[in-house]
Every structure is written in C-alpha cells, then in structure tokens.
N, C-alpha and C. Protein backbone atom coordinates (compact mmCIF):
# COMPACT_ATOMS: atom_id res chain seq x y z
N UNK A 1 -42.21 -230.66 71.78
CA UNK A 1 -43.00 -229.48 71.89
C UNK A 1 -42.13 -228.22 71.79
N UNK A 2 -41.38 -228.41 72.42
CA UNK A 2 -39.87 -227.43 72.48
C UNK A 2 -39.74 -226.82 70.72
N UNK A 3 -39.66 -228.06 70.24
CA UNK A 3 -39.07 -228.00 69.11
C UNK A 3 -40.13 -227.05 68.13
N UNK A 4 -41.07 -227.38 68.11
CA UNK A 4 -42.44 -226.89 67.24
C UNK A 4 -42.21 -225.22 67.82
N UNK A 5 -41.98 -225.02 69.24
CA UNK A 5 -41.99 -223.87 69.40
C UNK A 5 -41.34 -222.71 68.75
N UNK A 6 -39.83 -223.61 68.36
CA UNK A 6 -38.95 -222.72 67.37
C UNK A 6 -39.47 -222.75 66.34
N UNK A 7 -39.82 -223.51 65.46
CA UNK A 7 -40.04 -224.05 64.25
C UNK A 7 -40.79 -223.13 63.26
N UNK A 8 -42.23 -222.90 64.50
CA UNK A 8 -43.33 -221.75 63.87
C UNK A 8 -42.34 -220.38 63.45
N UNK A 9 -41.82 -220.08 64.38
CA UNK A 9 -41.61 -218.49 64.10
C UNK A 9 -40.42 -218.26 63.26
N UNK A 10 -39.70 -219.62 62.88
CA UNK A 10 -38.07 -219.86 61.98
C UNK A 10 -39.19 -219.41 60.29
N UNK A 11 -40.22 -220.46 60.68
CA UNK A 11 -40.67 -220.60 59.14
C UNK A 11 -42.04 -219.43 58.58
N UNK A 12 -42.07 -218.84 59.25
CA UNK A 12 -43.06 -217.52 59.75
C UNK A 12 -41.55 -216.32 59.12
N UNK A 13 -40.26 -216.73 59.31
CA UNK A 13 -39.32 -215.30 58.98
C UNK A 13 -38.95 -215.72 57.94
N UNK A 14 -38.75 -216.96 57.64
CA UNK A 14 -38.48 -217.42 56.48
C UNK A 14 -39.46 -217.08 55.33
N UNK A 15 -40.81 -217.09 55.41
CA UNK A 15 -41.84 -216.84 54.69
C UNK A 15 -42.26 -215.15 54.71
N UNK A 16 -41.95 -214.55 55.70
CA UNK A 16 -41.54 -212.94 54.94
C UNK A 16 -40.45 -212.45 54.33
N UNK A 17 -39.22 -213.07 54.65
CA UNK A 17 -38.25 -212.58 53.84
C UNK A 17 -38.24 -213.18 52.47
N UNK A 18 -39.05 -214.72 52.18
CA UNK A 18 -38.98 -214.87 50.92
C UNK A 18 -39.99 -213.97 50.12
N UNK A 19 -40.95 -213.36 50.97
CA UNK A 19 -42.32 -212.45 50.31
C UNK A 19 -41.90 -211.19 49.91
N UNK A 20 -40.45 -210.36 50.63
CA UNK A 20 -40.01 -209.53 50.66
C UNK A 20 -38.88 -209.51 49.40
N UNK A 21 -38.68 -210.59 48.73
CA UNK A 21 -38.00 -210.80 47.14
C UNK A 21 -38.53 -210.18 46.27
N UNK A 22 -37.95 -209.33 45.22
CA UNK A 22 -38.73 -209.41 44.16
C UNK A 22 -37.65 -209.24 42.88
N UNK A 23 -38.48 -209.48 41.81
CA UNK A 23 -37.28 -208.51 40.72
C UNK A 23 -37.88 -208.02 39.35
N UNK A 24 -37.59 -207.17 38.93
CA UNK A 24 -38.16 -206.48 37.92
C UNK A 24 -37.03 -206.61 36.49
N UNK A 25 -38.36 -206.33 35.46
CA UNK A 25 -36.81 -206.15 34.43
C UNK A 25 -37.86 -205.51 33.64
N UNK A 26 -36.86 -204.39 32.59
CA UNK A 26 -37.61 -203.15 31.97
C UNK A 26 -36.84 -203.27 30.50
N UNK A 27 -38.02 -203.56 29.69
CA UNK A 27 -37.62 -203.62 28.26
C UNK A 27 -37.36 -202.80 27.80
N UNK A 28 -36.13 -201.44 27.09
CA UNK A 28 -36.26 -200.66 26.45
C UNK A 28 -36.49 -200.41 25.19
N UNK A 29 -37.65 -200.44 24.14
CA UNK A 29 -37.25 -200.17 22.86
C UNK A 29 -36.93 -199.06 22.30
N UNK A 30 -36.94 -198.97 21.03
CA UNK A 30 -36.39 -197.86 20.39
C UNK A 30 -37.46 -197.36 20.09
N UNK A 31 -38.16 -195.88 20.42
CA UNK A 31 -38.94 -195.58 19.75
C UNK A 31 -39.05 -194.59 18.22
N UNK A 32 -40.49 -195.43 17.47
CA UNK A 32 -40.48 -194.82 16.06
C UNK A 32 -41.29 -193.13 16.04
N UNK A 33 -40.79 -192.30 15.37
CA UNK A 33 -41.59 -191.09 15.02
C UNK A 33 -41.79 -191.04 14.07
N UNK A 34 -42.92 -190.86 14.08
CA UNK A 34 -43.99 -190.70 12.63
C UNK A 34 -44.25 -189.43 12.45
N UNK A 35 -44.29 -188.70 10.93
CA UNK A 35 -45.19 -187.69 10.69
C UNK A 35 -46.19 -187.54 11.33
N UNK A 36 -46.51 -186.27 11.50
CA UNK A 36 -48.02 -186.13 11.86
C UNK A 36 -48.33 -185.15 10.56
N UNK A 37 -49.91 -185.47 10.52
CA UNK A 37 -50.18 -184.42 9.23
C UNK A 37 -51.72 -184.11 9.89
N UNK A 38 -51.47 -182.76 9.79
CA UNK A 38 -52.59 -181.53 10.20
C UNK A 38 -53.10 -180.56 9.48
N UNK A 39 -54.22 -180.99 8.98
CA UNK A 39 -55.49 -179.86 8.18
C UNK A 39 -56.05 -179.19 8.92
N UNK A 40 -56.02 -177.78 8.47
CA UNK A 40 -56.78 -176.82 9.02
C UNK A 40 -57.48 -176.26 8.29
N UNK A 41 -59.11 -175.84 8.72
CA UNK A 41 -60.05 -175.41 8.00
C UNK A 41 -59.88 -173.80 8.27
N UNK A 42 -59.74 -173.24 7.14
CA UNK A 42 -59.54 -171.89 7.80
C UNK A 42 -60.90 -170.79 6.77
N UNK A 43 -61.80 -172.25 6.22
CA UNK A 43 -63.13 -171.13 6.14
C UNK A 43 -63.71 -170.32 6.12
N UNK A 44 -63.81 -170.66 7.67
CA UNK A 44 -64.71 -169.71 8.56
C UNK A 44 -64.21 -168.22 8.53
N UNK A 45 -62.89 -168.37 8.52
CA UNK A 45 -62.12 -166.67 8.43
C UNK A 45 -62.30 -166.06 7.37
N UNK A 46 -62.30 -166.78 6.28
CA UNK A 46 -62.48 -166.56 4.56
C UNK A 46 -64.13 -165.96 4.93
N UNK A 47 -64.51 -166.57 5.10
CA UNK A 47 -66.17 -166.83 5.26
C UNK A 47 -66.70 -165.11 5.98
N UNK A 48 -65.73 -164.88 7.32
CA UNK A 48 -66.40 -163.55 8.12
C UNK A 48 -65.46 -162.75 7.38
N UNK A 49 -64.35 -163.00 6.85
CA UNK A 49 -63.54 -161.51 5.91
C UNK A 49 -64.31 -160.86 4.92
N UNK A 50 -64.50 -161.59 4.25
CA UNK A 50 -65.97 -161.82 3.05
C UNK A 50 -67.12 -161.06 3.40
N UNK A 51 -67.91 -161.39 4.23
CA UNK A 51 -69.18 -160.83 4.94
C UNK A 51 -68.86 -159.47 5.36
N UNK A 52 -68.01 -159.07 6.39
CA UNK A 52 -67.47 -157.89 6.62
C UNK A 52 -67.14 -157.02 5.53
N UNK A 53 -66.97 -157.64 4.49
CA UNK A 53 -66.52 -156.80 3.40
C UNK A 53 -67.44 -156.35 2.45
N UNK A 54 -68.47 -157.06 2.50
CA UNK A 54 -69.95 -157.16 1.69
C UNK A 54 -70.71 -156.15 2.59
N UNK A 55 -70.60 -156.63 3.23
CA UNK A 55 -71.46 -155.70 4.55
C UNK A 55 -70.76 -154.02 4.59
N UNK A 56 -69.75 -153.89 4.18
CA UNK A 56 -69.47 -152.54 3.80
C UNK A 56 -69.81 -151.81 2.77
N UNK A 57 -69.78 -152.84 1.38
CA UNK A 57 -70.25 -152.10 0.76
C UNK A 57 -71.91 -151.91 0.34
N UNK A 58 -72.06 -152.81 1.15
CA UNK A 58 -74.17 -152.82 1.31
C UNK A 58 -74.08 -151.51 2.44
N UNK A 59 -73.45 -151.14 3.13
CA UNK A 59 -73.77 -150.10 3.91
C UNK A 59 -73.19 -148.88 3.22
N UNK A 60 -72.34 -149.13 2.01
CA UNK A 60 -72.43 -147.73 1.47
C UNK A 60 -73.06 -147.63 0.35
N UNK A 61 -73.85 -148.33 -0.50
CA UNK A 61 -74.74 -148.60 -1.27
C UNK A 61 -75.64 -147.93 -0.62
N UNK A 62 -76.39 -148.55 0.45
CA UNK A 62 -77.82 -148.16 1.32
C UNK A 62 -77.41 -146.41 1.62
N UNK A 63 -76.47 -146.34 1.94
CA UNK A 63 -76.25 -144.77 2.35
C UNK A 63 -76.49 -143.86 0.51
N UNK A 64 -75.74 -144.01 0.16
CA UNK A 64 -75.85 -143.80 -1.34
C UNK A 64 -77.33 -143.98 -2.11
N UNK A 65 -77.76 -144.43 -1.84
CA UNK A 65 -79.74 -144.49 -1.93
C UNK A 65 -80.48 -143.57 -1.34
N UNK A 66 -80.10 -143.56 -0.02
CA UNK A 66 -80.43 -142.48 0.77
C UNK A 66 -80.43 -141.05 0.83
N UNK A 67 -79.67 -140.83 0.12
CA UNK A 67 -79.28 -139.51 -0.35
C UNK A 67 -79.50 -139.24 -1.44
C-alpha cells in the first residue's frame, strides 16, 4: 500500500513533465517575386475634362445668342 502511495504521484510528475516536451521546426523557403501588373482606367477624367470643356463653350455659345 506504501508502495502505490509513491507510485501515483512519481507517475502523475512523470506524465507532466513528459506533457511539458515539445519541439518545433520552421521551414524556411526562398521566397519568389512576381511582377505585378496594374491597369488603370483613367476615363472618367478624360470623360469630366471633356464635359467641362463642352460645357464652356455651350455657355458661351448660349451667351452669344443672347445678345
């Protein structure tokens, strides 16, 4: 009985310090860079430069009628 008494708590420390193991290992590769390729729509700017510019001369047209 004696004996069992040690026994539990030997194999109880034994079984956290083996839980308390660990080991890791970290692959490094080499990493690749790739191009990146980026389109830009630049439209819309074309598009309101345009309008603004039309729109000026429709407002001096209309003035020019007017008179």
């Amino acid at each position: 009985m004696a004996q069992r008494l040690w026994l539990t708590p030997m194999f109880l420390v034994l079984f956290v310090l083996a839980g308390c193991q660990s080991s890791h290992q970290v692959e490094l590769k080499p990493v690749e860079i790739k191009p990146i390729h980026i389109t830009i729509d630049v439209n819309v700017k074309v598009d309101r430069a345009l309008d603004n510019f039309f729109n000026d001369i429709d407002a001096a047209e209309d003035k020019i009628k007017q008179d």
